[in-house]
C-alpha atoms as a PDB file:
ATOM      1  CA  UNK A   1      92.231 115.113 112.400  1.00  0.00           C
ATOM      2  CA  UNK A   2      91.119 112.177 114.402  1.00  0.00           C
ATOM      3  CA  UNK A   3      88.518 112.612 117.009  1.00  0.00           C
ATOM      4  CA  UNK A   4      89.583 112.669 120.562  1.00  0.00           C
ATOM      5  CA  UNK A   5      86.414 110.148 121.219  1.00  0.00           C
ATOM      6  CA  UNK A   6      88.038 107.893 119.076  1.00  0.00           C
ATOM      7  CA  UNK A   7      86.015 106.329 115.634  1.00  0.00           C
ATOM      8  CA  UNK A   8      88.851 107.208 113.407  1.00  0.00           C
ATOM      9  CA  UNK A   9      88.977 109.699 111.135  1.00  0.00           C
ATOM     10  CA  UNK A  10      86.134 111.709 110.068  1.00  0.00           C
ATOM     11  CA  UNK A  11      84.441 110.743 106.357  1.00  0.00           C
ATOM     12  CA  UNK A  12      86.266 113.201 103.585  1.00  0.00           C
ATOM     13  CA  UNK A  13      84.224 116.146 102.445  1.00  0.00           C
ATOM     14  CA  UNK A  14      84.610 117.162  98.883  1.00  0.00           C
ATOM     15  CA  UNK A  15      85.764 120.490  99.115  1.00  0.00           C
ATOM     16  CA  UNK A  16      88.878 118.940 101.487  1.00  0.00           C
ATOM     17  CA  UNK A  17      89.594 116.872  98.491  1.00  0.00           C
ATOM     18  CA  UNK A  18      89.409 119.894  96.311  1.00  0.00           C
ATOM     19  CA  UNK A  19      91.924 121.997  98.538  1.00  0.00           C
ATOM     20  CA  UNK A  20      95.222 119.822  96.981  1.00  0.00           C
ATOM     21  CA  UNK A  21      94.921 120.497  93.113  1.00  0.00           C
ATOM     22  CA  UNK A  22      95.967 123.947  92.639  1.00  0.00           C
ATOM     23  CA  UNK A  23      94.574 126.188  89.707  1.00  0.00           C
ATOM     24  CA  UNK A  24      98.179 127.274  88.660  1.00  0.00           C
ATOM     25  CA  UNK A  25     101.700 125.539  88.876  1.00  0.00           C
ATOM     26  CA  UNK A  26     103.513 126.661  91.962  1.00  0.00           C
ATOM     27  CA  UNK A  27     106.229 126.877  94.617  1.00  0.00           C
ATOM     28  CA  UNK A  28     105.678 125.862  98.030  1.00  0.00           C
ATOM     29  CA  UNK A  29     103.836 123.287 100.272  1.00  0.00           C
ATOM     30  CA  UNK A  30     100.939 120.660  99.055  1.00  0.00           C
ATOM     31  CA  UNK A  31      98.900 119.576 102.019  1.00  0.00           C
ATOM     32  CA  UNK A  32      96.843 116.751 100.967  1.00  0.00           C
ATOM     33  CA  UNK A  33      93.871 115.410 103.429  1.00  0.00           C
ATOM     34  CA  UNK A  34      94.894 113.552 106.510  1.00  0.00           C
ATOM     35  CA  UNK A  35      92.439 110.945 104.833  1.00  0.00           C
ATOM     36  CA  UNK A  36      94.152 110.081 102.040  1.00  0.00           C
ATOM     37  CA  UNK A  37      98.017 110.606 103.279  1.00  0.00           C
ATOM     38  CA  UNK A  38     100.131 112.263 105.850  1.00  0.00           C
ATOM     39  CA  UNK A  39     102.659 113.511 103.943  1.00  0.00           C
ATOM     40  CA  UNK A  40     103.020 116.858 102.511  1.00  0.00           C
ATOM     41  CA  UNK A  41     104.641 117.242  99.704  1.00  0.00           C
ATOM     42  CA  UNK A  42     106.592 120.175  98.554  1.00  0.00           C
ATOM     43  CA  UNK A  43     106.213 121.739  94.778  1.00  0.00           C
ATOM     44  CA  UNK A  44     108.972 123.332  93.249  1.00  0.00           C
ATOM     45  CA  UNK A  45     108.199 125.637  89.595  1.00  0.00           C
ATOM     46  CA  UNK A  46     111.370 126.087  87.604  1.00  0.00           C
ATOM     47  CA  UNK A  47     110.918 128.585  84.850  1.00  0.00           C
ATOM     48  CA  UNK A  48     113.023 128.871  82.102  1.00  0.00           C
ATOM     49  CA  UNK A  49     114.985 125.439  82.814  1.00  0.00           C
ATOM     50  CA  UNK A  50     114.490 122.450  80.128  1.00  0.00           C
ATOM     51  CA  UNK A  51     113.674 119.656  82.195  1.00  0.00           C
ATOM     52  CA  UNK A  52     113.286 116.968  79.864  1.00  0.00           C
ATOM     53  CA  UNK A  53     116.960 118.102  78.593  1.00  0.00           C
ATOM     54  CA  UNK A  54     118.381 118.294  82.038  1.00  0.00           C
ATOM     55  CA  UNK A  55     117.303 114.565  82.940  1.00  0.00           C
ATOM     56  CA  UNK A  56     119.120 113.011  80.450  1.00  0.00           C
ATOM     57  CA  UNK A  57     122.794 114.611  81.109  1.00  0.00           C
ATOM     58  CA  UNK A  58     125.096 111.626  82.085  1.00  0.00           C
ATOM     59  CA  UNK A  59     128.338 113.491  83.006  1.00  0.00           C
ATOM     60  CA  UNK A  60     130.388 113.464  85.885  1.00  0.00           C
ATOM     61  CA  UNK A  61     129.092 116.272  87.670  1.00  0.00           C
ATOM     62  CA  UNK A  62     125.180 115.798  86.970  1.00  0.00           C
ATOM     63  CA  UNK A  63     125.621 111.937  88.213  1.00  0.00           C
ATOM     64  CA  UNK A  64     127.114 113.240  91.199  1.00  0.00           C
ATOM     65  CA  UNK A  65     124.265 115.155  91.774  1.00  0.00           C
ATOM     66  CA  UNK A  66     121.745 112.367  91.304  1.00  0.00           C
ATOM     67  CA  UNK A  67     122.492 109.837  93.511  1.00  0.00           C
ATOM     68  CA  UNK A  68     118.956 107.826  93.474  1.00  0.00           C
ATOM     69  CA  UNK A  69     120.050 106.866  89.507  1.00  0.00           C
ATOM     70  CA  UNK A  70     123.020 104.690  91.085  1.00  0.00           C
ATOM     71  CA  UNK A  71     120.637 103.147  93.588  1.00  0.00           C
ATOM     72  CA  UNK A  72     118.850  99.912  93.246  1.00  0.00           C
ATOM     73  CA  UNK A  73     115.075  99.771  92.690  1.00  0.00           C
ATOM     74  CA  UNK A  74     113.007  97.892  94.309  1.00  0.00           C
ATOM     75  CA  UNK A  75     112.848  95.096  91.056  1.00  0.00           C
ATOM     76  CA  UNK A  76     116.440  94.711  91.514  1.00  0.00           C
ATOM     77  CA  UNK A  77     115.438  92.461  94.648  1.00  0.00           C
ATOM     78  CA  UNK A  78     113.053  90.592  92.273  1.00  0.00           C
ATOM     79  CA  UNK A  79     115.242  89.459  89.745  1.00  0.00           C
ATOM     80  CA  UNK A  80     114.824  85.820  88.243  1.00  0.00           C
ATOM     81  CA  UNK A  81     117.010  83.088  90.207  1.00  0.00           C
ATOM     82  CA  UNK A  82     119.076  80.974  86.979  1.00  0.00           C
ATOM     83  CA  UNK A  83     117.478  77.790  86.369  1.00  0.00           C
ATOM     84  CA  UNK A  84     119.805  74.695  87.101  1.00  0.00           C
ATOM     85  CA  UNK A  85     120.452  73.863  83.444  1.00  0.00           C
ATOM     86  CA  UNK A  86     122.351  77.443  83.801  1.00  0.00           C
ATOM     87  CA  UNK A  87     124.048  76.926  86.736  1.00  0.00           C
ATOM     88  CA  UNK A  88     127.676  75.739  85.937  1.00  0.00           C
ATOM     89  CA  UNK A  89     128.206  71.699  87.231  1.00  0.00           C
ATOM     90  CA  UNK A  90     129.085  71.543  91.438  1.00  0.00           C
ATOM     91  CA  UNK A  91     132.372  70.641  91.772  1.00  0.00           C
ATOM     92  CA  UNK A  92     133.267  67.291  93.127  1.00  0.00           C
ATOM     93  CA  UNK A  93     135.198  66.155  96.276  1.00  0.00           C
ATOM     94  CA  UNK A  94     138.344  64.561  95.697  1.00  0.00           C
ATOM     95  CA  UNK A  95     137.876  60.985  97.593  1.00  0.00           C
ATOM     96  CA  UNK A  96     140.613  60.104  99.977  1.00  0.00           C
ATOM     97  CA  UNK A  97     142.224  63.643  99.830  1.00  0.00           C
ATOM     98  CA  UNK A  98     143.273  64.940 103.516  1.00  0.00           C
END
């Protein structure tokens, strides 16, 4: 944590680094150095469940339960604007119309 003196946080030592990677896969909290984030993340092991399989189910109920696939990403903000040959023509105003 940040000294009360002030000066930011203190320089990371190694063996605070070490302390997130885990020697076996787990359930439970990952604390990770107030250095390099303050998030903790949380680790979940699922035994005996296909993974890869269960990602790719598109039916009803699975899509229900996955609500970040129907969200936009971030590149969906970034998309290329049409250039003007693409554009269809502006229409024109009618001269003299009331």
């Amino acid at each position: 944590p940040a000294a009360y003196a002030g000066g930011g946080l203190p320089q990371l030592e190694e063996d605070e680094y070490a302390a997130q990677f885990r020697a076996e896969p787990g359930t439970g909290m990952l604390y990770t150095p107030p250095q390099m984030s303050d998030h903790i993340a949380v680790t979940a092991l699922l035994r005996g469940v296909p993974v890869a399989a269960a990602a790719k189910q598109r039916d009803a109920a699975s899509l229900r339960c996955q609500p970040h696939r129907s969200s936009k990403r971030i590149t969906d903000f970034f998309v290329r604007k049409p250039s003007t040959a693409e554009l269809p023509p502006a229409k024109r105003v009618a001269v003299g119309a009331a």
